[in-house]
PDB file of N, CA and C in Angstrom:
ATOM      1  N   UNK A   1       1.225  -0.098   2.893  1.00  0.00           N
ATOM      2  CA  UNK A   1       0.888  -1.266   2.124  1.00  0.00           C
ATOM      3  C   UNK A   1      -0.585  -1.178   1.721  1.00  0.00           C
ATOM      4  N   UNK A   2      -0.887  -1.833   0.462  1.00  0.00           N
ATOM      5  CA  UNK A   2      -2.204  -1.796   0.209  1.00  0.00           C
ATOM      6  C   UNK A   2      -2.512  -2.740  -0.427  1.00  0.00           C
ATOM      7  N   UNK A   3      -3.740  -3.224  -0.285  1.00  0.00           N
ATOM      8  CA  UNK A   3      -4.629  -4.751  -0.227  1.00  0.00           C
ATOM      9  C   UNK A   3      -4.984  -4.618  -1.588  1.00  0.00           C
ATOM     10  N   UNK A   4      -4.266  -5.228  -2.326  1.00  0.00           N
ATOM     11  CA  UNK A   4      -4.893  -5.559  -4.140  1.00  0.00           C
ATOM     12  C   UNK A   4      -5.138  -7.619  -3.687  1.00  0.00           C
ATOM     13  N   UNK A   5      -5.839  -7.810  -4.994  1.00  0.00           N
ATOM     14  CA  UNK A   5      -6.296  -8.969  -5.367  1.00  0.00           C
ATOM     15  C   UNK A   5      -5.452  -9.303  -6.693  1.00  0.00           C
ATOM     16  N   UNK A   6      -5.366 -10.547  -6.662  1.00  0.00           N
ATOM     17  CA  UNK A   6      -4.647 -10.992  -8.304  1.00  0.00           C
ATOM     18  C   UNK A   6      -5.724 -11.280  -9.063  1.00  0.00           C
ATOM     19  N   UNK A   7      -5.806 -11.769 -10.205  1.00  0.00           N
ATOM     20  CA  UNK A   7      -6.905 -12.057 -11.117  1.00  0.00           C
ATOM     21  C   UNK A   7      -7.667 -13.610 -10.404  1.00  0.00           C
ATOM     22  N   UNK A   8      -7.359 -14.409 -10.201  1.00  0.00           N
ATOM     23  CA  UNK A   8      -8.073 -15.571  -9.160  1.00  0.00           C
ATOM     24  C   UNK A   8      -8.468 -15.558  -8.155  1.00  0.00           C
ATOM     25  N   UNK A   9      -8.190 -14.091  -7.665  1.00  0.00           N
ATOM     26  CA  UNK A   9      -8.726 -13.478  -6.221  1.00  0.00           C
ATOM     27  C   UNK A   9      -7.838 -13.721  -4.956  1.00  0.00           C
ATOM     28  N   UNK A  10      -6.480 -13.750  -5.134  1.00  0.00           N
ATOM     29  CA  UNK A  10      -5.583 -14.180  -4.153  1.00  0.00           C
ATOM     30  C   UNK A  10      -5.081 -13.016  -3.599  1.00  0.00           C
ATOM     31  N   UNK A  11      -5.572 -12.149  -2.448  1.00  0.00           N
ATOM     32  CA  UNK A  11      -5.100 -10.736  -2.211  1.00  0.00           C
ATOM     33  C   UNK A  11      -3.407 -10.432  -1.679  1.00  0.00           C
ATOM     34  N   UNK A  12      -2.880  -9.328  -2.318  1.00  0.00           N
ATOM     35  CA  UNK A  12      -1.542  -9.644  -1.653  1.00  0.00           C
ATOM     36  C   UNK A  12      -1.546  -8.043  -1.302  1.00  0.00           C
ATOM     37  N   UNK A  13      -0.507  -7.627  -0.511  1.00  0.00           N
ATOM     38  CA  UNK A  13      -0.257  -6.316  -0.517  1.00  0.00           C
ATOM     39  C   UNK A  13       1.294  -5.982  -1.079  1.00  0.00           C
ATOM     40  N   UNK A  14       0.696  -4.725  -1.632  1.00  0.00           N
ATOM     41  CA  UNK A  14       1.813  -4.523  -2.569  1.00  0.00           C
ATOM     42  C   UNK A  14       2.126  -2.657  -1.457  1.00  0.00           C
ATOM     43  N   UNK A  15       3.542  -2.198  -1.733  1.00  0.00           N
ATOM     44  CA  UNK A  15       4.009  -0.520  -1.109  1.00  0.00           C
ATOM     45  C   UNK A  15       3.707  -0.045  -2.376  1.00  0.00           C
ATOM     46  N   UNK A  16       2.714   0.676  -1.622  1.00  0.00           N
ATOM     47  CA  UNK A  16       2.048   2.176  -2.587  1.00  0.00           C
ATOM     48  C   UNK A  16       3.076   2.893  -2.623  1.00  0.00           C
ATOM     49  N   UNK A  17       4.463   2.852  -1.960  1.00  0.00           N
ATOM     50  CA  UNK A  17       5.709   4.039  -2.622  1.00  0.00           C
ATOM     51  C   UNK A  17       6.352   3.257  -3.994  1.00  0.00           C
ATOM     52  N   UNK A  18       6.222   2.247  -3.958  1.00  0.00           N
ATOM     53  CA  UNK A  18       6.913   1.264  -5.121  1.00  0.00           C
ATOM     54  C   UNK A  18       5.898   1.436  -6.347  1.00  0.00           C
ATOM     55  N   UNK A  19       4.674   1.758  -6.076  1.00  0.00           N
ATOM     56  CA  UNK A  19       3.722   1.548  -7.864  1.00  0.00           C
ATOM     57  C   UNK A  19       4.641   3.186  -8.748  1.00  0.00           C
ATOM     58  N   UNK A  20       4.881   2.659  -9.996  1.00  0.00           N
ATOM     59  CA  UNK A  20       5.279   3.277 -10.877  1.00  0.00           C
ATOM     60  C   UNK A  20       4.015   3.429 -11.675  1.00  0.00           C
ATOM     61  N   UNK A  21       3.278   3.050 -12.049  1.00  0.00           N
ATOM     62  CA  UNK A  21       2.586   3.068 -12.806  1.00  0.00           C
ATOM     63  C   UNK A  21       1.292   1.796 -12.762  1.00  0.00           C
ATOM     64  N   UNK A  22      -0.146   2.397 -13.313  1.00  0.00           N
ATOM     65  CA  UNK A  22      -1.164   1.181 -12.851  1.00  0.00           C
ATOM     66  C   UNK A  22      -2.014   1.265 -14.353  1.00  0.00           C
ATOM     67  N   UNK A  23      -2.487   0.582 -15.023  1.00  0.00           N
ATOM     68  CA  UNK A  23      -2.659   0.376 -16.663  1.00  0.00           C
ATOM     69  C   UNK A  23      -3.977  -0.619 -16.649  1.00  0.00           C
ATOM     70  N   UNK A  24      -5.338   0.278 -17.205  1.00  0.00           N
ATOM     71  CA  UNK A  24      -5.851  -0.630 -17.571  1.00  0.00           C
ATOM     72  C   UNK A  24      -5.963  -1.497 -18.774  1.00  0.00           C
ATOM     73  N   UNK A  25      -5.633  -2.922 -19.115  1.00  0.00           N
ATOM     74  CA  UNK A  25      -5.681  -3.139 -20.720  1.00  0.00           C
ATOM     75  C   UNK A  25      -6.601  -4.446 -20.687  1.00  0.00           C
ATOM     76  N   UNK A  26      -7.258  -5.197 -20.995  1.00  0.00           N
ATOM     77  CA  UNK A  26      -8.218  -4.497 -19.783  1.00  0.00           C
ATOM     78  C   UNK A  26      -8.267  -4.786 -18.210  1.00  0.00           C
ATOM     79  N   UNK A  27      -7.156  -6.010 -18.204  1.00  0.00           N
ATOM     80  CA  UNK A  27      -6.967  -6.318 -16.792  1.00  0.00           C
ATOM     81  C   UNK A  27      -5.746  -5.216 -15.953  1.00  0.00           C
ATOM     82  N   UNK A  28      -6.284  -4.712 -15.167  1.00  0.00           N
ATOM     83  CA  UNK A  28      -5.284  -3.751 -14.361  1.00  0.00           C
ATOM     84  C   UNK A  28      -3.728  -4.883 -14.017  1.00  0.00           C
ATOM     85  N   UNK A  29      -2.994  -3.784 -15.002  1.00  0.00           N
ATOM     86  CA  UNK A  29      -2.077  -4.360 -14.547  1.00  0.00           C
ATOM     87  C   UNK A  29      -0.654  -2.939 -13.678  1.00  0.00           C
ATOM     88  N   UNK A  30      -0.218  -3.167 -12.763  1.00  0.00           N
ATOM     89  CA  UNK A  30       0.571  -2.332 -11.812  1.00  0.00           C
ATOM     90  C   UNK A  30       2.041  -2.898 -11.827  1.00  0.00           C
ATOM     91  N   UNK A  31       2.326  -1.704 -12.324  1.00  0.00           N
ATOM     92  CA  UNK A  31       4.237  -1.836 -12.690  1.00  0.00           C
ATOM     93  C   UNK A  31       4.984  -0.691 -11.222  1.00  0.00           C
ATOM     94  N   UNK A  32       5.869  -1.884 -10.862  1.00  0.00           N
ATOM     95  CA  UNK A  32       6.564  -0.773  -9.774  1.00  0.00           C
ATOM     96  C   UNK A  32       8.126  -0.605 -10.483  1.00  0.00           C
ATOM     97  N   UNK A  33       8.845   0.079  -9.335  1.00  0.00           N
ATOM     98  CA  UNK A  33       9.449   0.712  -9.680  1.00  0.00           C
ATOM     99  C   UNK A  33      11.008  -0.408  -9.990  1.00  0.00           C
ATOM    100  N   UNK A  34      10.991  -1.284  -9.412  1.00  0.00           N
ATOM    101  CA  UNK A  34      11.903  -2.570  -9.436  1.00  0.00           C
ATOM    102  C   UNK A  34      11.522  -3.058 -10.878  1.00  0.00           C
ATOM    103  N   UNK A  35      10.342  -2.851 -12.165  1.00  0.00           N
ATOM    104  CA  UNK A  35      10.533  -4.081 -12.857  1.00  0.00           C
ATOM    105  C   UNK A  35       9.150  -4.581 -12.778  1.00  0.00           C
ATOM    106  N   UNK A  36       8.811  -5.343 -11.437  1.00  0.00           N
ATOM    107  CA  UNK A  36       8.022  -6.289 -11.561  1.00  0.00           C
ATOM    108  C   UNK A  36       6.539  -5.715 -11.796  1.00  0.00           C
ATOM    109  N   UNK A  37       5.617  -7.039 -12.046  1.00  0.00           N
ATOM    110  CA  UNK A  37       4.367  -6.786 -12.813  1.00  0.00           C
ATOM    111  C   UNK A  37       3.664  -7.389 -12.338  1.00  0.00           C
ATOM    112  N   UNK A  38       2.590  -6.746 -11.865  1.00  0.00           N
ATOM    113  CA  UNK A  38       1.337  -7.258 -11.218  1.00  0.00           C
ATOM    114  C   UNK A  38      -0.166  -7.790 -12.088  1.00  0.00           C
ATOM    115  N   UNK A  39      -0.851  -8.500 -12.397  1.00  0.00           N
ATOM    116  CA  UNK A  39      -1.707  -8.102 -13.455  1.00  0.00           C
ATOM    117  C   UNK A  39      -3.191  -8.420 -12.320  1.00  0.00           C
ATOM    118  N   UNK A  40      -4.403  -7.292 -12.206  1.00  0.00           N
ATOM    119  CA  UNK A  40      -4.948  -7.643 -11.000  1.00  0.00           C
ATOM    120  C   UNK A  40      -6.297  -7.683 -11.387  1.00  0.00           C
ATOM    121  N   UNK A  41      -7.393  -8.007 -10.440  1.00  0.00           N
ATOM    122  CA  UNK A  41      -8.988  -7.978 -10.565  1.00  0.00           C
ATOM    123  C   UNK A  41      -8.876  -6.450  -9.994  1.00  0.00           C
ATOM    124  N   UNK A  42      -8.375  -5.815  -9.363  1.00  0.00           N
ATOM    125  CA  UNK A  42      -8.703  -4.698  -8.655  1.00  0.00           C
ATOM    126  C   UNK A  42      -8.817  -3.538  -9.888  1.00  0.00           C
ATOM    127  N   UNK A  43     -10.020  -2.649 -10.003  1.00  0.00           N
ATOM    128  CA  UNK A  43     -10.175  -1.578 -10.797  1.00  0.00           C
ATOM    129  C   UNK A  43      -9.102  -0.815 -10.332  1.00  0.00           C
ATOM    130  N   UNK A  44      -8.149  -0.162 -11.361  1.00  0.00           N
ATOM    131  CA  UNK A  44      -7.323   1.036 -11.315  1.00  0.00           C
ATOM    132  C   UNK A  44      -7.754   1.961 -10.637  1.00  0.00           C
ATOM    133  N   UNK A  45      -9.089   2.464 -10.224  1.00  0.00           N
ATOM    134  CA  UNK A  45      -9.717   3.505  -9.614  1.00  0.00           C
ATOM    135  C   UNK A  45      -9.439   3.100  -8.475  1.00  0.00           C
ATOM    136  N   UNK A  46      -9.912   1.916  -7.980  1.00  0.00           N
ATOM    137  CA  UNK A  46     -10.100   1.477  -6.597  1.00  0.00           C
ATOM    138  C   UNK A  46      -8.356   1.546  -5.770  1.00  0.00           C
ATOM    139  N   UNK A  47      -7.408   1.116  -6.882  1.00  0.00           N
ATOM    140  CA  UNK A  47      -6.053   1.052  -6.346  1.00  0.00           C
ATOM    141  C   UNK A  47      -5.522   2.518  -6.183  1.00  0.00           C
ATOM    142  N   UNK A  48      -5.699   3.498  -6.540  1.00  0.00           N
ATOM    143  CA  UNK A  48      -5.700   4.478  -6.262  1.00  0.00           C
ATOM    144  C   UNK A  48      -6.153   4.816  -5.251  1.00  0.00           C
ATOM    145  N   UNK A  49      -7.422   5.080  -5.051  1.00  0.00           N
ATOM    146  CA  UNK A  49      -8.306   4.852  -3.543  1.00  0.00           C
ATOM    147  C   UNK A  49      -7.713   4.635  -2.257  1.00  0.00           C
ATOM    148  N   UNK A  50      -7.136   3.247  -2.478  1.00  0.00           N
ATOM    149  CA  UNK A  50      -6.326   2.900  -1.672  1.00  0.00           C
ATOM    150  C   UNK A  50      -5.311   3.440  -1.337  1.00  0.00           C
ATOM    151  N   UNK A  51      -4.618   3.577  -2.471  1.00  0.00           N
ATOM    152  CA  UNK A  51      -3.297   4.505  -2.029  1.00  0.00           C
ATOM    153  C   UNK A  51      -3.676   5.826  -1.188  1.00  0.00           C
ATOM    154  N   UNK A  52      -3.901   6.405  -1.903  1.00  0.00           N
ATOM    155  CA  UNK A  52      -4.961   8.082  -1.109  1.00  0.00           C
ATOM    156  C   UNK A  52      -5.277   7.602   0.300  1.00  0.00           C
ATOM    157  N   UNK A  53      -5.974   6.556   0.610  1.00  0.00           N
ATOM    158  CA  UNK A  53      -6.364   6.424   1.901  1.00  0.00           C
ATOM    159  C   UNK A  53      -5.457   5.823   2.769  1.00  0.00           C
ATOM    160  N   UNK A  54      -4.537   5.102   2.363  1.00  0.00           N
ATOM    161  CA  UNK A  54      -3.581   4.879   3.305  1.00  0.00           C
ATOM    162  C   UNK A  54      -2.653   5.825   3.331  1.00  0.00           C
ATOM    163  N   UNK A  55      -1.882   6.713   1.900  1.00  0.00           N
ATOM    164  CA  UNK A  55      -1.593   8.200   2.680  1.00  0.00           C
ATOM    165  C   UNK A  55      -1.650   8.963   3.495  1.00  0.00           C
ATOM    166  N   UNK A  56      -3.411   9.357   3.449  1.00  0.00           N
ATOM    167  CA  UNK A  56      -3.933   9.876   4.209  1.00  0.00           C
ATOM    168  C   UNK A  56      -3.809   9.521   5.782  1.00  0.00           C
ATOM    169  N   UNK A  57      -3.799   7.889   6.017  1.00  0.00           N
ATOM    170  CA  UNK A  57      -3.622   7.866   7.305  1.00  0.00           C
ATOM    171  C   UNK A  57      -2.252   7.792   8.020  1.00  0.00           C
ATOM    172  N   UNK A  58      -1.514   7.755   7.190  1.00  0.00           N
ATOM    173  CA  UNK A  58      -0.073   8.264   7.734  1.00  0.00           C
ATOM    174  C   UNK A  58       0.094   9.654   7.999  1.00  0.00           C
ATOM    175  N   UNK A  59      -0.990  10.140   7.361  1.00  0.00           N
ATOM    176  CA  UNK A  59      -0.790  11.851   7.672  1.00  0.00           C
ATOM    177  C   UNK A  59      -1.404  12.090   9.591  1.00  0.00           C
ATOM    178  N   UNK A  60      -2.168  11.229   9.090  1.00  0.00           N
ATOM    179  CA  UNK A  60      -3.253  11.361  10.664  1.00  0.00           C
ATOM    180  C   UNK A  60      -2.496  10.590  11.944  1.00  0.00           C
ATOM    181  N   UNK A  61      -1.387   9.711  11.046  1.00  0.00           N
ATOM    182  CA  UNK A  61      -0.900   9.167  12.335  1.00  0.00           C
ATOM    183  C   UNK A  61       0.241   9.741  13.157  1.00  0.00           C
ATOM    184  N   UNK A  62       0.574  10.562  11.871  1.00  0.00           N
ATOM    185  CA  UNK A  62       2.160  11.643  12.040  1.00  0.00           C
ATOM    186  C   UNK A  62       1.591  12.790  13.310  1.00  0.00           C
ATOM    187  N   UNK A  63       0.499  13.556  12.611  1.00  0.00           N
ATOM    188  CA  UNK A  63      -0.407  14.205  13.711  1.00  0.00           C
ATOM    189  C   UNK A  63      -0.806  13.979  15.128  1.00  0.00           C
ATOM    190  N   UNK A  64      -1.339  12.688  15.052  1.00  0.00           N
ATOM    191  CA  UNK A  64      -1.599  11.983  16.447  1.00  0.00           C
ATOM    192  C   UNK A  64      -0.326  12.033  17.595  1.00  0.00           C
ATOM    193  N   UNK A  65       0.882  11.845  16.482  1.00  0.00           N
ATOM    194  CA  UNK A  65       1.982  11.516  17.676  1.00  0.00           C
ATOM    195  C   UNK A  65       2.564  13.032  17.495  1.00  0.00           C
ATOM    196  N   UNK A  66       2.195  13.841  16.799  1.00  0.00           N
ATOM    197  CA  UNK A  66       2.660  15.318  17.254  1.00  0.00           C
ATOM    198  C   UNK A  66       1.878  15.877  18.484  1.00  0.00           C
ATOM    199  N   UNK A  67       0.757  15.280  18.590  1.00  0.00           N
ATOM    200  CA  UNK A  67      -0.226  16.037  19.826  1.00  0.00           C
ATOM    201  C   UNK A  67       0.502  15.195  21.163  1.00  0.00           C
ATOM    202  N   UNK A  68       0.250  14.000  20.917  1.00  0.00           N
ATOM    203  CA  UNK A  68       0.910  13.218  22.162  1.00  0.00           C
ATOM    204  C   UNK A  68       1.047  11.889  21.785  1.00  0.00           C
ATOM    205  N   UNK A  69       2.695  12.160  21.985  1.00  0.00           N
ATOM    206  CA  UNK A  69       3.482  11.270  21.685  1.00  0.00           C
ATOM    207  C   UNK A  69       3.803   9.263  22.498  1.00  0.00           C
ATOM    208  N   UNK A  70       2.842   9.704  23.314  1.00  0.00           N
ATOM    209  CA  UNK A  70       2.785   8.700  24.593  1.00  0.00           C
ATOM    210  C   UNK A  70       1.580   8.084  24.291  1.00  0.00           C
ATOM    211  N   UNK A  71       0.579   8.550  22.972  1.00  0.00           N
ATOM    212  CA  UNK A  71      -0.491   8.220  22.973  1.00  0.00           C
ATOM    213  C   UNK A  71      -0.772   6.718  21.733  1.00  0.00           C
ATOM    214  N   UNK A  72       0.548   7.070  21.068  1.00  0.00           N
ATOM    215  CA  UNK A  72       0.918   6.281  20.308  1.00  0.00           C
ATOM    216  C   UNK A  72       1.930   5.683  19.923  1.00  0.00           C
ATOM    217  N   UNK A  73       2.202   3.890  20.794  1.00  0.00           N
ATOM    218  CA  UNK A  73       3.336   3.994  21.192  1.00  0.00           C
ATOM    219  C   UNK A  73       4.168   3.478  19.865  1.00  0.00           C
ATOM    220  N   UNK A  74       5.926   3.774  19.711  1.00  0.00           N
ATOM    221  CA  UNK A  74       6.434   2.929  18.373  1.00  0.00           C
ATOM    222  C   UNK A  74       7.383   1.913  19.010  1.00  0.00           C
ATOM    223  N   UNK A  75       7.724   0.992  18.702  1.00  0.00           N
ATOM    224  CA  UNK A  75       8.932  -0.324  19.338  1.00  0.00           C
ATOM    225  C   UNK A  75       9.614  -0.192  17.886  1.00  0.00           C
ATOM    226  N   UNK A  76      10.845  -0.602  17.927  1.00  0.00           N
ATOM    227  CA  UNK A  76      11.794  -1.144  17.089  1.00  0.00           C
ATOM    228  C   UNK A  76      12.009  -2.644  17.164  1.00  0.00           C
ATOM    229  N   UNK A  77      11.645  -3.397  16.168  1.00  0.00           N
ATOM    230  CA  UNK A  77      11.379  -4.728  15.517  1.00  0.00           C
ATOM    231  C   UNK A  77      13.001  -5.243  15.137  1.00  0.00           C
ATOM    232  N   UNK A  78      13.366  -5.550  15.375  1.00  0.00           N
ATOM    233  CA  UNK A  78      15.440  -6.538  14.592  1.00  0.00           C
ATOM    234  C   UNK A  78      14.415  -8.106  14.369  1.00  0.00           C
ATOM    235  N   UNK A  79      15.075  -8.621  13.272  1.00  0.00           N
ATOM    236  CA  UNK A  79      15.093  -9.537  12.994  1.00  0.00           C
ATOM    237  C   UNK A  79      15.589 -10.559  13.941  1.00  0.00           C
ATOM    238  N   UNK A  80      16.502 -10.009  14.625  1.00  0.00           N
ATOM    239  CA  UNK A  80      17.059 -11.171  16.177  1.00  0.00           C
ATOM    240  C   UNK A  80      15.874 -11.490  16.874  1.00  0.00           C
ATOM    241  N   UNK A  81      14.655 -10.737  17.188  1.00  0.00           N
ATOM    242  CA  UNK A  81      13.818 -11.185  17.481  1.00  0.00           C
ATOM    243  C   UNK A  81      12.718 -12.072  17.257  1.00  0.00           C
ATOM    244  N   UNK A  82      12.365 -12.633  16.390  1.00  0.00           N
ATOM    245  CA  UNK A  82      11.758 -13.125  15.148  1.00  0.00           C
ATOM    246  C   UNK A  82      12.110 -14.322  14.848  1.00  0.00           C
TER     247      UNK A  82
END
Protein backbone atom coordinates (compact mmCIF):
# COMPACT_ATOMS: atom_id res chain seq x y z
CA UNK A 1 0.00 0.00 0.00
CA UNK A 2 1.09 3.47 -0.56
CA UNK A 3 0.30 6.84 1.12
CA UNK A 4 -1.05 9.33 -1.71
CA UNK A 5 -3.00 12.55 -0.75
CA UNK A 6 -6.22 13.72 -2.67
CA UNK A 7 -6.26 17.26 -3.94
CA UNK A 8 -7.69 18.79 -0.31
CA UNK A 9 -5.04 16.86 1.32
CA UNK A 10 -7.04 13.85 2.58
CA UNK A 11 -4.32 10.94 2.44
CA UNK A 12 -5.60 7.54 1.47
CA UNK A 13 -3.66 4.49 0.50
CA UNK A 14 -4.10 3.14 -2.62
CA UNK A 15 -2.15 -1.06 -3.87
CA UNK A 16 0.74 -0.14 -5.90
CA UNK A 17 -0.17 -3.68 -7.77
CA UNK A 18 -3.57 -2.05 -8.84
CA UNK A 19 -2.00 1.51 -10.46
CA UNK A 20 -2.39 1.04 -14.22
CA UNK A 21 -1.31 4.07 -15.04
CA UNK A 22 -0.38 7.73 -13.21
CA UNK A 23 -0.94 11.08 -15.64
CA UNK A 24 0.10 14.35 -15.09
CA UNK A 25 -2.61 16.94 -16.58
CA UNK A 26 -1.82 18.97 -14.49
CA UNK A 27 -3.26 17.43 -11.43
CA UNK A 28 -1.84 13.80 -11.05
CA UNK A 29 -4.34 11.81 -11.74
CA UNK A 30 -3.84 7.58 -11.10
CA UNK A 31 -5.97 5.08 -13.02
CA UNK A 32 -5.95 1.43 -11.68
CA UNK A 33 -6.63 -1.43 -13.06
CA UNK A 34 -10.55 -1.83 -11.92
CA UNK A 35 -11.62 1.56 -13.71
CA UNK A 36 -11.39 3.80 -10.92
CA UNK A 37 -9.77 7.34 -10.79
CA UNK A 38 -7.85 9.01 -8.44
CA UNK A 39 -7.10 12.74 -9.13
CA UNK A 40 -4.16 13.71 -6.46
CA UNK A 41 -1.79 16.63 -4.89
CA UNK A 42 0.93 13.96 -4.93
CA UNK A 43 3.67 14.65 -7.84
CA UNK A 44 3.72 11.58 -10.26
CA UNK A 45 7.45 11.37 -9.40
CA UNK A 46 6.88 11.11 -5.80
CA UNK A 47 4.09 8.20 -6.43
CA UNK A 48 6.44 6.31 -8.09
CA UNK A 49 8.98 6.72 -5.31
CA UNK A 50 6.73 5.25 -3.32
CA UNK A 51 5.95 2.45 -5.17
CA UNK A 52 9.87 1.56 -5.68
CA UNK A 53 10.21 1.88 -2.00
CA UNK A 54 7.65 -0.14 -0.80
CA UNK A 55 8.73 -2.84 -3.42
CA UNK A 56 11.80 -2.64 -2.34
CA UNK A 57 10.83 -3.46 1.14
CA UNK A 58 9.01 -6.47 0.39
CA UNK A 59 12.12 -7.58 -1.19
CA UNK A 60 13.99 -7.01 2.19
CA UNK A 61 11.27 -8.54 4.04
CA UNK A 62 11.13 -11.80 1.81
CA UNK A 63 15.04 -11.92 2.65
CA UNK A 64 14.76 -11.36 6.32
CA UNK A 65 12.46 -14.38 6.65
CA UNK A 66 14.78 -16.44 4.30
CA UNK A 67 17.71 -15.91 6.86
CA UNK A 68 15.45 -16.59 9.88
CA UNK A 69 12.28 -17.34 9.75
CA UNK A 70 11.48 -17.06 13.60
CA UNK A 71 12.79 -13.63 13.31
CA UNK A 72 9.84 -12.46 11.64
CA UNK A 73 6.83 -13.61 12.85
CA UNK A 74 3.45 -14.02 10.20
CA UNK A 75 -0.31 -14.82 11.92
CA UNK A 76 -3.24 -15.45 9.69
CA UNK A 77 -6.02 -12.70 10.19
CA UNK A 78 -10.12 -14.40 9.23
CA UNK A 79 -12.51 -11.97 9.42
CA UNK A 80 -14.21 -14.22 12.36
CA UNK A 81 -11.89 -12.47 14.30
CA UNK A 82 -12.59 -8.90 13.80
Amino acid sequence: MVLVHRLKGEPIFINADMIQSIEARPDTVVVLIDGRTFVLSDEPTQIVDRVRQFRASVLVAADELREDPARVPLTVVSDREH
